[in-house]
C-alpha atoms as a PDB file:
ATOM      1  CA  UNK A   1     -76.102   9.503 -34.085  1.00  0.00           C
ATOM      2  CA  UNK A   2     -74.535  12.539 -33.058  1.00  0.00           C
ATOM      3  CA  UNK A   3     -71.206  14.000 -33.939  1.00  0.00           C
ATOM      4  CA  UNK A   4     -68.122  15.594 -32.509  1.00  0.00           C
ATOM      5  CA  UNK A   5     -67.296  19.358 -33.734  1.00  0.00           C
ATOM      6  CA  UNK A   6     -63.931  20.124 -33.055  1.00  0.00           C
ATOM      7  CA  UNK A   7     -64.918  24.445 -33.599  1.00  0.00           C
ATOM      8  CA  UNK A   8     -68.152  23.789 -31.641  1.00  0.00           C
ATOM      9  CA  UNK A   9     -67.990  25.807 -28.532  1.00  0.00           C
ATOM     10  CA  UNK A  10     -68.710  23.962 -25.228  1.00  0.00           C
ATOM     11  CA  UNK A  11     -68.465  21.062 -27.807  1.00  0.00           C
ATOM     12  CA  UNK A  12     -67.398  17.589 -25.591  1.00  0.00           C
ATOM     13  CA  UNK A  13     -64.043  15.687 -26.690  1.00  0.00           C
ATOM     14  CA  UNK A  14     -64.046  12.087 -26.880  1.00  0.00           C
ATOM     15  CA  UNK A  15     -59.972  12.305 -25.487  1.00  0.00           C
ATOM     16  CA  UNK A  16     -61.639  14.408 -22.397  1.00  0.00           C
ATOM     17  CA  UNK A  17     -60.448  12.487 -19.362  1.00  0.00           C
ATOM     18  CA  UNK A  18     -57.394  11.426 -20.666  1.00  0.00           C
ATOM     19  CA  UNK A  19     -53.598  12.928 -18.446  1.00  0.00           C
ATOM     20  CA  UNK A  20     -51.620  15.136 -21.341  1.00  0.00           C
ATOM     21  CA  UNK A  21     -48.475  13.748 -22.614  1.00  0.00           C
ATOM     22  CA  UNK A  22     -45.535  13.862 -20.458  1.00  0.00           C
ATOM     23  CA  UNK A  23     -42.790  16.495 -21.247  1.00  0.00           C
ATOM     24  CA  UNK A  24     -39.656  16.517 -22.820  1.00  0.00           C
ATOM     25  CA  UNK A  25     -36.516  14.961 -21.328  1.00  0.00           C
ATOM     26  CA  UNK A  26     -34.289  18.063 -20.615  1.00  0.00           C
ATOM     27  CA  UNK A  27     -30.909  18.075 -22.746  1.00  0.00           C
ATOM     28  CA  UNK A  28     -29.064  15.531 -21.448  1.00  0.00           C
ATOM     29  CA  UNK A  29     -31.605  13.831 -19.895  1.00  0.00           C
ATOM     30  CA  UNK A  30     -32.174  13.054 -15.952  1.00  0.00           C
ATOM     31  CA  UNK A  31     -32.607   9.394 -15.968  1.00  0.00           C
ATOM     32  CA  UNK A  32     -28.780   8.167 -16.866  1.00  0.00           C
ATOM     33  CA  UNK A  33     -27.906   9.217 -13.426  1.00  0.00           C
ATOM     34  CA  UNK A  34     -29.102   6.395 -10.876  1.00  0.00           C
ATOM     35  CA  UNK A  35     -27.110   3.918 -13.270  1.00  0.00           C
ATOM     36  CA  UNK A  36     -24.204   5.965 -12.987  1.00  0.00           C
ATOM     37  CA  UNK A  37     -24.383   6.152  -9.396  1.00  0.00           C
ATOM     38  CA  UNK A  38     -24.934   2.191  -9.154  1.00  0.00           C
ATOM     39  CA  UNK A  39     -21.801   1.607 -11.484  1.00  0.00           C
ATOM     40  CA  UNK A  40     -19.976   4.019  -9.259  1.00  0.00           C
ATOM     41  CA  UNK A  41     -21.376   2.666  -6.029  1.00  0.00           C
ATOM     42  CA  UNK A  42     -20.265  -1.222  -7.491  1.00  0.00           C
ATOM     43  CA  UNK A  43     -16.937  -0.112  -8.969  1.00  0.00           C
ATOM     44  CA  UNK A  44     -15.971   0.973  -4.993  1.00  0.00           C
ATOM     45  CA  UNK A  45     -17.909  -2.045  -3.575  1.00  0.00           C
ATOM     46  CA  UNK A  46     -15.046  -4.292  -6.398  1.00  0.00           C
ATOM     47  CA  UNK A  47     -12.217  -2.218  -5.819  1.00  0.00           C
ATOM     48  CA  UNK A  48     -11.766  -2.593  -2.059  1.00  0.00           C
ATOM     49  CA  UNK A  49     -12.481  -6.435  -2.567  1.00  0.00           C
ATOM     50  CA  UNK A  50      -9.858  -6.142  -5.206  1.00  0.00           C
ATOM     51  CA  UNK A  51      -7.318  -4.092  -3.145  1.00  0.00           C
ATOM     52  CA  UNK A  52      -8.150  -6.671  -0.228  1.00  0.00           C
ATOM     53  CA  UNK A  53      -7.040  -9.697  -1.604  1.00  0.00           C
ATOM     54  CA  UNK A  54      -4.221  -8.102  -3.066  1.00  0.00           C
ATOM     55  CA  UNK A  55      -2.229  -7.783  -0.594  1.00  0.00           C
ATOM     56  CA  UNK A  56      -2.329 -11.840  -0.338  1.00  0.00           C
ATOM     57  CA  UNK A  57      -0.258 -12.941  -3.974  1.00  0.00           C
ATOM     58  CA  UNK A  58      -1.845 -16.314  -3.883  1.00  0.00           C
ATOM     59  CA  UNK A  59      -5.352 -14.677  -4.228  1.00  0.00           C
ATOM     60  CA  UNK A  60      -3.998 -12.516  -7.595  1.00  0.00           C
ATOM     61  CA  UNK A  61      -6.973 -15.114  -9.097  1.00  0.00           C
ATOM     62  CA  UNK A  62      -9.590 -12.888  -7.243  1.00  0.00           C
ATOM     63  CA  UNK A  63      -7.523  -9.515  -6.973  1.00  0.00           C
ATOM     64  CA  UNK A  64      -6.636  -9.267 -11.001  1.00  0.00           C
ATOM     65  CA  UNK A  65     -10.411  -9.121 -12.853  1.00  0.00           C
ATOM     66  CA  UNK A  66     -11.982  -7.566  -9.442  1.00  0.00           C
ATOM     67  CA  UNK A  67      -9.534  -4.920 -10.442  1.00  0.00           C
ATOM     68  CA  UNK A  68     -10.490  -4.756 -14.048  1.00  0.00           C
ATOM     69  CA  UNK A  69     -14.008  -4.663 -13.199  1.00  0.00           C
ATOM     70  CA  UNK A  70     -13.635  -1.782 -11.033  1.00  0.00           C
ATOM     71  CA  UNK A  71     -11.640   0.195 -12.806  1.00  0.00           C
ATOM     72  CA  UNK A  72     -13.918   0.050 -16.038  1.00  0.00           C
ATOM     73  CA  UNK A  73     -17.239   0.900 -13.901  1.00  0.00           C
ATOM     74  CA  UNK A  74     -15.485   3.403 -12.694  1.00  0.00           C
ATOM     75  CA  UNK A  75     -14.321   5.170 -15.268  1.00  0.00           C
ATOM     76  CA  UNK A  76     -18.053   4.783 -16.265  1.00  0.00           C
ATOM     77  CA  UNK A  77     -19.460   6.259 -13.788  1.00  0.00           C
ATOM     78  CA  UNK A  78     -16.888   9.091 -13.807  1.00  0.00           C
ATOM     79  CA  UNK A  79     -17.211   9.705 -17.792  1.00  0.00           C
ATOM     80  CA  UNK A  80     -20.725  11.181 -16.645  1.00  0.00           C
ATOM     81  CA  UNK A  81     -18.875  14.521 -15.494  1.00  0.00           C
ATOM     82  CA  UNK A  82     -20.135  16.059 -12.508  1.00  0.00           C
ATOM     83  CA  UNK A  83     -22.978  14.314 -11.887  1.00  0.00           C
ATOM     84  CA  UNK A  84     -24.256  11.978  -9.255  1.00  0.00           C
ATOM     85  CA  UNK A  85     -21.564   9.087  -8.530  1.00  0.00           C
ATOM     86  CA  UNK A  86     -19.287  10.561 -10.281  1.00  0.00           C
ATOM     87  CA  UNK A  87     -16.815  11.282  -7.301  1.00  0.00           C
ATOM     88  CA  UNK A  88     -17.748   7.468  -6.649  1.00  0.00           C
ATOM     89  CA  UNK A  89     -16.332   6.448 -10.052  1.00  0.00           C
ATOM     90  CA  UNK A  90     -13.787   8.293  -9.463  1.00  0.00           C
ATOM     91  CA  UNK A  91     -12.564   6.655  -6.044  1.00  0.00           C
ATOM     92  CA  UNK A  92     -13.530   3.507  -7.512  1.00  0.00           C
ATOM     93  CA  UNK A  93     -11.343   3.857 -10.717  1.00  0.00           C
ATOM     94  CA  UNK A  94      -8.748   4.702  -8.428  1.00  0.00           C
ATOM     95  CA  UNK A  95      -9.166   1.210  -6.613  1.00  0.00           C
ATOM     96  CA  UNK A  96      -9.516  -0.607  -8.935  1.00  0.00           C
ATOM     97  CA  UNK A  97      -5.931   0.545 -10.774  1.00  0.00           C
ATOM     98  CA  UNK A  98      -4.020  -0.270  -7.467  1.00  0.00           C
ATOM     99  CA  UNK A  99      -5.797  -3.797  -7.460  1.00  0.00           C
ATOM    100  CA  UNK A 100      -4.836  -4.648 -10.868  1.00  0.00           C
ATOM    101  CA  UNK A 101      -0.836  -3.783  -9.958  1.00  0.00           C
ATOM    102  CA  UNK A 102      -1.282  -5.744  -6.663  1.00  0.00           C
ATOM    103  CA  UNK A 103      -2.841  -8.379  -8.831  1.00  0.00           C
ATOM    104  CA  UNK A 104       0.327  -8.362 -11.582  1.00  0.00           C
ATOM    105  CA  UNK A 105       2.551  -8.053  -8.243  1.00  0.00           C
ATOM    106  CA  UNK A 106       1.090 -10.945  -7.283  1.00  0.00           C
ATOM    107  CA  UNK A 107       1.086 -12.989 -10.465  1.00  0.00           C
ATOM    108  CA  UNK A 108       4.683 -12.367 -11.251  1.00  0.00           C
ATOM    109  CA  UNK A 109       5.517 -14.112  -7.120  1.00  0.00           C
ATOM    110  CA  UNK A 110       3.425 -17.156  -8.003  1.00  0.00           C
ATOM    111  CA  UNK A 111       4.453 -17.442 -11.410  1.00  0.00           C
ATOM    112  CA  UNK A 112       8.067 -17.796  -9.905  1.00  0.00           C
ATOM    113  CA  UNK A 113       7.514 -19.572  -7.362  1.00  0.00           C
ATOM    114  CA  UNK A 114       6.154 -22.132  -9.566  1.00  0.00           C
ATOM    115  CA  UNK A 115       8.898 -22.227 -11.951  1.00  0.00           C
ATOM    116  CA  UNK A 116      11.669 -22.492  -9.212  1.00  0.00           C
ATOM    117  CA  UNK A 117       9.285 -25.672  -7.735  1.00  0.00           C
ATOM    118  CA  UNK A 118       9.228 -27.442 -11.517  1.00  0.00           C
ATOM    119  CA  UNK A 119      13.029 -26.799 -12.096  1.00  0.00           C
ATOM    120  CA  UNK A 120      13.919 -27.972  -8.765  1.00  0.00           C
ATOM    121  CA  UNK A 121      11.081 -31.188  -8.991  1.00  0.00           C
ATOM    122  CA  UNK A 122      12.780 -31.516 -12.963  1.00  0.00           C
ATOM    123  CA  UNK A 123      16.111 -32.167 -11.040  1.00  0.00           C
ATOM    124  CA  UNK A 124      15.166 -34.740  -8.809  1.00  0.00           C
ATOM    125  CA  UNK A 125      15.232 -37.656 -11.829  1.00  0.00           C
ATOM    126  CA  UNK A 126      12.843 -40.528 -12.107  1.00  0.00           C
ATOM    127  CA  UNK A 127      10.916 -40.087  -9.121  1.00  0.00           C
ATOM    128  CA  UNK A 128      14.072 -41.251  -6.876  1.00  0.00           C
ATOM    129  CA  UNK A 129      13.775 -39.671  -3.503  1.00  0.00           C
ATOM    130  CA  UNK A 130      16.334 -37.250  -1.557  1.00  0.00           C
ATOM    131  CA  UNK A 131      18.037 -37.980   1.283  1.00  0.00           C
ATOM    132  CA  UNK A 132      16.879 -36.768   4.534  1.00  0.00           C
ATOM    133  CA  UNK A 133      13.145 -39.095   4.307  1.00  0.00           C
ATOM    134  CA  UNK A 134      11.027 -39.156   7.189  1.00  0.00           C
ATOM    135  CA  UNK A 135       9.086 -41.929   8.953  1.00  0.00           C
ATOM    136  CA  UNK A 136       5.633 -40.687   9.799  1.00  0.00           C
ATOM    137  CA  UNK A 137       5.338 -38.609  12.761  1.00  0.00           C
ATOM    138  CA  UNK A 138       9.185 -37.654  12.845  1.00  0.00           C
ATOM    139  CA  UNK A 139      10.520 -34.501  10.601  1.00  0.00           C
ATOM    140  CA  UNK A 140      13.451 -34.069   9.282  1.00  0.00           C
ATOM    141  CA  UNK A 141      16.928 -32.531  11.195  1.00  0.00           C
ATOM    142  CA  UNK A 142      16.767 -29.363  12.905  1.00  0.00           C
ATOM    143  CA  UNK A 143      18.695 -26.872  10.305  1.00  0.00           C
ATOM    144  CA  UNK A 144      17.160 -28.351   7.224  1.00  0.00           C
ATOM    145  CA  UNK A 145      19.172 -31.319   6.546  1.00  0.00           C
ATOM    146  CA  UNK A 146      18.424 -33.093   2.756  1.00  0.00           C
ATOM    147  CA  UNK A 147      16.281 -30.141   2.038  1.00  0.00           C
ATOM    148  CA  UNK A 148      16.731 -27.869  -1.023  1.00  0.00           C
ATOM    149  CA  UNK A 149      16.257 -24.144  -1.558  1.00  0.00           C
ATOM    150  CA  UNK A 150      17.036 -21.813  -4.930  1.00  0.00           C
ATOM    151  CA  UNK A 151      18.140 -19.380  -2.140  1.00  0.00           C
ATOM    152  CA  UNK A 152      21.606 -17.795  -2.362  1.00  0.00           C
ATOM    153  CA  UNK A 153      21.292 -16.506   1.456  1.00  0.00           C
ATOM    154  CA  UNK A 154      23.727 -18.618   2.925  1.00  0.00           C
ATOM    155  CA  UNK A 155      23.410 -16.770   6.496  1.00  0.00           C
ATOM    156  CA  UNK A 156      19.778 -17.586   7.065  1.00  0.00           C
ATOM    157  CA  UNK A 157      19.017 -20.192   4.609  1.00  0.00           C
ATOM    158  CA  UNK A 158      15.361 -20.596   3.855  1.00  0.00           C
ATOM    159  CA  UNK A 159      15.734 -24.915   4.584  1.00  0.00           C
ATOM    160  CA  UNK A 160      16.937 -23.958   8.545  1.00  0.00           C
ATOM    161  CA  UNK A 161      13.507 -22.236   9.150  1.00  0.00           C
ATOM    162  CA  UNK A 162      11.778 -25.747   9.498  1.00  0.00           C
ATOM    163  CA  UNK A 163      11.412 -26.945  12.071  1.00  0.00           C
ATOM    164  CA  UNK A 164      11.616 -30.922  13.212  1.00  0.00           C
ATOM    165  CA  UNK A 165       8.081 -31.441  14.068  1.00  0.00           C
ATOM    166  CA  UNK A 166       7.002 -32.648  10.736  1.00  0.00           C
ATOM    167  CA  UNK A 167       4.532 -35.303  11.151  1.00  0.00           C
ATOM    168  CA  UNK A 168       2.598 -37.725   7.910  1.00  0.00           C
ATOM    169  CA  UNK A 169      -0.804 -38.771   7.997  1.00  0.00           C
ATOM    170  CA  UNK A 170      -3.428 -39.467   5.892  1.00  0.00           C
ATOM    171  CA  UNK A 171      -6.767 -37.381   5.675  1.00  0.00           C
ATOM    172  CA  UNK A 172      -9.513 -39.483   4.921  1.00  0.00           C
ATOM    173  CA  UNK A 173     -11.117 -39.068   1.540  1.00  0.00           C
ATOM    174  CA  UNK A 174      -8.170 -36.841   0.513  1.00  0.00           C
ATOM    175  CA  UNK A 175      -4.688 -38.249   0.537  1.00  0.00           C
ATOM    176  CA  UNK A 176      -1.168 -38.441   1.947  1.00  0.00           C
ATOM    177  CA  UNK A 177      -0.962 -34.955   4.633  1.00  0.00           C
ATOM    178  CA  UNK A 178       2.295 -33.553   5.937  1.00  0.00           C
ATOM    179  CA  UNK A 179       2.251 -30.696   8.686  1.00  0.00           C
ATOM    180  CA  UNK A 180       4.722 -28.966  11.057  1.00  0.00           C
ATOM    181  CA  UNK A 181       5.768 -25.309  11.748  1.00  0.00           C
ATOM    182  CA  UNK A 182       8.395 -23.186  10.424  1.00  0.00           C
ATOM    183  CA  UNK A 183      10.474 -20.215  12.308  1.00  0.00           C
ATOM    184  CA  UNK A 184      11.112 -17.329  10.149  1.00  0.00           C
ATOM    185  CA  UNK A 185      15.194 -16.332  11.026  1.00  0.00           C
ATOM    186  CA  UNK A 186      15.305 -13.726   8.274  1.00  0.00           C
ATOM    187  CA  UNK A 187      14.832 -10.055   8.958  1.00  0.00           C
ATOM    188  CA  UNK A 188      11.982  -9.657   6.550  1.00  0.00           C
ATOM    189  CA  UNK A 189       8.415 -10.347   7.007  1.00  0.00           C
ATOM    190  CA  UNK A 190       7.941 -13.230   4.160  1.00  0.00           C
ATOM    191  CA  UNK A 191       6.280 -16.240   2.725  1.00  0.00           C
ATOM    192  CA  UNK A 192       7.438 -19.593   1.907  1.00  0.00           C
ATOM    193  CA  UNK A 193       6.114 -22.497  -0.391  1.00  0.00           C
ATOM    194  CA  UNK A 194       7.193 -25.507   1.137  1.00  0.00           C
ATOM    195  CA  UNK A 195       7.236 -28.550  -1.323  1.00  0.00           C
ATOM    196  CA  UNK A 196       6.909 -32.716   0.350  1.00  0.00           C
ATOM    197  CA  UNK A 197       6.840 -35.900  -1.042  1.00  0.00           C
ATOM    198  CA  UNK A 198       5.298 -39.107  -0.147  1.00  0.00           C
ATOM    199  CA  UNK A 199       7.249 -42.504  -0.248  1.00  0.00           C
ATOM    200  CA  UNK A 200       6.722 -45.962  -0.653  1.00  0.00           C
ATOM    201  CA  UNK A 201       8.154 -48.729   1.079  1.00  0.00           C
ATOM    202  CA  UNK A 202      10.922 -48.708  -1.754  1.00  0.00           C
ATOM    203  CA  UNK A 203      11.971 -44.876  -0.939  1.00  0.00           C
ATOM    204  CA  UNK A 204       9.874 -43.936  -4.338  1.00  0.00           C
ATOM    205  CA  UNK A 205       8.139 -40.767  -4.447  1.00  0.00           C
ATOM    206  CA  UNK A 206       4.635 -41.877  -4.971  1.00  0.00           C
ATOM    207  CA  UNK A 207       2.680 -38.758  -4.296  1.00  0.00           C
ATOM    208  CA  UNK A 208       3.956 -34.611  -3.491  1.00  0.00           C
ATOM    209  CA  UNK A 209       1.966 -31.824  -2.114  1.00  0.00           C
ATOM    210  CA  UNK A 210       2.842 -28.217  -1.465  1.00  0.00           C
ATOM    211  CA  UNK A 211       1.979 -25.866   1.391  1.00  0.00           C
ATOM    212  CA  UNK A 212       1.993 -22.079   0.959  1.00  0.00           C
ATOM    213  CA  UNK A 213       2.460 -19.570   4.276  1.00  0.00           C
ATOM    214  CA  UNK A 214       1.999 -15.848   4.064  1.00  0.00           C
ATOM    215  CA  UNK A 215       3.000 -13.116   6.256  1.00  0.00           C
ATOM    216  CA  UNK A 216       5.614 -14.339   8.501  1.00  0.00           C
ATOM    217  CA  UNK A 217       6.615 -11.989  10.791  1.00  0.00           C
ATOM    218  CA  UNK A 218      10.712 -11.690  11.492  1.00  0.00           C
ATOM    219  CA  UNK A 219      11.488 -14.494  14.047  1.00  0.00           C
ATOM    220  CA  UNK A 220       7.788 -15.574  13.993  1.00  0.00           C
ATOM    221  CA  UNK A 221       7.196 -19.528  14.128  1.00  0.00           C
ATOM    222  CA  UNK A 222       3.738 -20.371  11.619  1.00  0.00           C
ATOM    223  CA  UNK A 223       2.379 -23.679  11.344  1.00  0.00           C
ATOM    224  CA  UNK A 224       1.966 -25.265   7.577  1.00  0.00           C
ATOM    225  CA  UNK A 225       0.412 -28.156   6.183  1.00  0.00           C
ATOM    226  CA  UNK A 226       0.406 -29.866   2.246  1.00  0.00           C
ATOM    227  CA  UNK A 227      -1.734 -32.298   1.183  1.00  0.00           C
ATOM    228  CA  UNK A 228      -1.325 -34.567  -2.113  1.00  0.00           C
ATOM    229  CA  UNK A 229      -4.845 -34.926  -2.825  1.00  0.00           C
ATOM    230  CA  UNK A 230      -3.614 -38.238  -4.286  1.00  0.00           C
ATOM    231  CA  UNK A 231      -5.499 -41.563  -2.343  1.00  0.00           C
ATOM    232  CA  UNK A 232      -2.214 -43.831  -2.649  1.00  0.00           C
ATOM    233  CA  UNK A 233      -0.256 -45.646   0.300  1.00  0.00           C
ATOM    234  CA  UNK A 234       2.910 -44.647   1.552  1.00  0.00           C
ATOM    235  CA  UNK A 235       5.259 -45.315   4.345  1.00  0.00           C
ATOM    236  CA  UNK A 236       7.076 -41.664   4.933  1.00  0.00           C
ATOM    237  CA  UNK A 237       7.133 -38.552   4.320  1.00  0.00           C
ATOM    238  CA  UNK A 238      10.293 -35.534   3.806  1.00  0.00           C
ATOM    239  CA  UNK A 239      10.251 -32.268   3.214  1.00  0.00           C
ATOM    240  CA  UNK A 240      12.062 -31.800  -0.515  1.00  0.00           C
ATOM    241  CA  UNK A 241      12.214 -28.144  -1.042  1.00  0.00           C
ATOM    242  CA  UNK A 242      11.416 -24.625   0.516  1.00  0.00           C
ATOM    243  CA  UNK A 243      11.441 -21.168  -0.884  1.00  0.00           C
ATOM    244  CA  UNK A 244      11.225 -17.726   1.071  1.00  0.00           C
ATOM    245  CA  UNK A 245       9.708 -14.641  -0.554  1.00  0.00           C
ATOM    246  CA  UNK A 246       9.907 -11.751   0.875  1.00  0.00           C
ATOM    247  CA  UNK A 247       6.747  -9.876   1.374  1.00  0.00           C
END
């Protein structure tokens, strides 16, 4: 049995063959910088999604944590000083702030909408149903006759914009659907939540849907539509309420 002398010259190690340890990390270290450049890279991917549906306030839903999301990869990424992705981070931080205000922007129209649509539904009593009904496939009077607004503009009042081509049907598997178009007469490019109801043979309102149009140009004539998702029978239809938000 022989044995290994570590002083022998021209001795033979038993490690021989074996690759030397790797060096050091340098201060700092190199490898932190692809993740930083895929936070940065995802924060701007997040941000323009978020700064995209911002500008629609129904989609605040998507607009409001795509905002978040980018703003705190960002930040990240940029955190990392000059290194790779950090201009990245930076743009992407940048994104994602303006998506979380479009996102609050966009919250705040909703949330008001809604509240003007539960006031004025809170108003209407025991489910009794407004003047103005429709039989389906007829709408209601040209100028917005029976139909209510929270609106103070008495020159162009938001009801007048609908137009009386409102038609009922019923979509199979989904409910009670009410669809027509609307002209916008105000100067402002704007959006409108237009609020129906479903009747029964006894004028009771037996199911309601609402229909939300964006971007309406200044004498520009959009088509809506609402559907109850609510599988009951019903004989008309009318057109109860309709708000115009400026956009």
């Amino acid at each position: 049995m022989t044995s290994y002398d570590p002083f022998q010259q021209g001795g033979t190690s038993p490690y021989q063959g074996y690759p030397p340890p790797p060096p050091p990390l340098p201060p700092g270290g190199g490898y932190p910088l692809a993740p930083a450049k895929g936070m940065a890279t995802a924060s701007l991917v997040v941000g323009i999604v978020g700064v995209v549906t911002g500008l629609i306030p129904l989609l605040f839903f998507i607009s409001l944590p795509c905002g978040v999301v980018a703003l705190v990869l960002g930040l990240t990424a940029w955190s990392k000083g000059r290194t790779i992705g950090a201009k990245q981070g930076r743009a992407g931080a940048w994104l994602g702030a303006i998506a979380v205000v479009l996102g609050v922007v966009g919250l705040v129209i909703v949330a008001g909408a809604v509240e003007a649509l539960d006031d004025e539904l809170d108003g209407d009593g025991d489910g009794e149903a407004a003047t103005g009904t429709t039989d389906p496939g007829s709408g209601p009077a040209a100028g917005g006759d029976g139909i209510e607004t929270n609106s103070g503009n008495d020159e162009n009042p938001p009801p007048a914009d609908i137009n009386d081509d409102v038609t009922c049907s019923t979509e199979q598997f989904v409910g009670p659907k009410a669809s027509g178009t609307l002209t916008n007469h105000s100067s402002q490019l704007s959006g409108y939540m237009i609020s129906v109801g479903f009747l029964d043979e006894a004028g009771t309102r037996v199911a309601e849907g609402t229909a939300f149009v964006n971007n309406v140009r200044a004498q520009q004539t959009a088509t809506w539509e609402a559907v109850a998702f609510d599988d009951v029978p019903y004989e008309t239809c009318e057109v109860v309420s309709v708000e115009r938000l400026a956009q």
